[in-house]
Protein backbone atom coordinates (compact mmCIF):
# COMPACT_ATOMS: atom_id res chain seq x y z
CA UNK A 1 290.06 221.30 20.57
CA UNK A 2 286.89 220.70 19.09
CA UNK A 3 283.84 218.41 20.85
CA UNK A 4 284.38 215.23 18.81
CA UNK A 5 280.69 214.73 20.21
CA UNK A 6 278.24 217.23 18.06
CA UNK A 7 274.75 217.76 20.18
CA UNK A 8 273.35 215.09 17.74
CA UNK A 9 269.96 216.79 18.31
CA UNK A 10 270.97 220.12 16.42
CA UNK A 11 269.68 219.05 13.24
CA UNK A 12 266.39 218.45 15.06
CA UNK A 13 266.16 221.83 16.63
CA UNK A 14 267.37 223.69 13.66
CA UNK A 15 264.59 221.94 11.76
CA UNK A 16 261.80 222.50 14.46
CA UNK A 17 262.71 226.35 14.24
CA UNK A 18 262.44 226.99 10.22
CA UNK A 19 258.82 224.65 10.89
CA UNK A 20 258.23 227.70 13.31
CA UNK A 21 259.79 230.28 11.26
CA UNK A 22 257.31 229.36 7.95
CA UNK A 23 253.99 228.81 10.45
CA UNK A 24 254.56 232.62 12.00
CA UNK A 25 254.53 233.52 8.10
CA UNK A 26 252.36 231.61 7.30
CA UNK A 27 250.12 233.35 9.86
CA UNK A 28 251.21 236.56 8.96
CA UNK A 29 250.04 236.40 5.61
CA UNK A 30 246.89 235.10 6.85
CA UNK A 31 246.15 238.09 9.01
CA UNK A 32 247.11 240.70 6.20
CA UNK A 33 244.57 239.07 3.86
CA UNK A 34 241.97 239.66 6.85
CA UNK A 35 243.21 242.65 7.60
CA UNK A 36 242.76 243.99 3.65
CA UNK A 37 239.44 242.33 3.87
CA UNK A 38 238.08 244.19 6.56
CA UNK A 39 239.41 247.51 4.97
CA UNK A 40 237.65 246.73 1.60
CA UNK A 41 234.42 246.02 3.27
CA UNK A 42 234.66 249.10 5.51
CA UNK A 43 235.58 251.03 2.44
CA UNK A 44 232.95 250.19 0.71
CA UNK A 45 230.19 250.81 3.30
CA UNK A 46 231.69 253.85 4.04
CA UNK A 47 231.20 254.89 0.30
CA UNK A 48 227.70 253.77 0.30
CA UNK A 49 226.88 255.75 3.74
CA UNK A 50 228.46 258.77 1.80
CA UNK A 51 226.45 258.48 -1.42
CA UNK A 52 223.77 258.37 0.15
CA UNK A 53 224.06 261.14 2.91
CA UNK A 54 225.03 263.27 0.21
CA UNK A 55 222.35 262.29 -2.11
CA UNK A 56 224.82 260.82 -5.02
CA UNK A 57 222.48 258.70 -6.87
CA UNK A 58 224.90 257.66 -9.51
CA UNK A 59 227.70 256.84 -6.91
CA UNK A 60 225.50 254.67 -5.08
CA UNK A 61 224.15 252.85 -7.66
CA UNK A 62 227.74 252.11 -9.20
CA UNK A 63 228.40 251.46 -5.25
CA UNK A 64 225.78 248.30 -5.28
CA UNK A 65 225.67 247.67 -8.45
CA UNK A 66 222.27 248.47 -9.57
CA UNK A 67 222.13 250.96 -12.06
């Protein structure tokens, strides 16, 4: 026999856990969009220390921009 008394509540809870579901995604994407900003930063200093220990001119001035 079924309850003829759903947990009236459910609704509520089912709710409360897509909210959570969407905010951990939301956070997710957050931290992949810092986590690709850190890597092009780092990328790019890296390319600058390299142009210039190896005495690339031309890359490092494409590197900053001033050419």
């Amino acid at each position: 026999m079924t309850n003829p008394n759903p947990n009236p509540f459910q609704q509520v809870a089912d709710f409360v856990a897509k909210m959570n579901e969407a905010y951990r995604e939301l956070e997710l994407n957050k931290l992949m969009t810092e986590i690709e900003d850190f890597n092009n930063r780092n990328y790019k200093e890296v390319a600058i220390d390299v142009a210039l220990a190896t005495g690339d001119r031309e890359a490092f001035n494409k590197l900053v921009g001033s050419e």
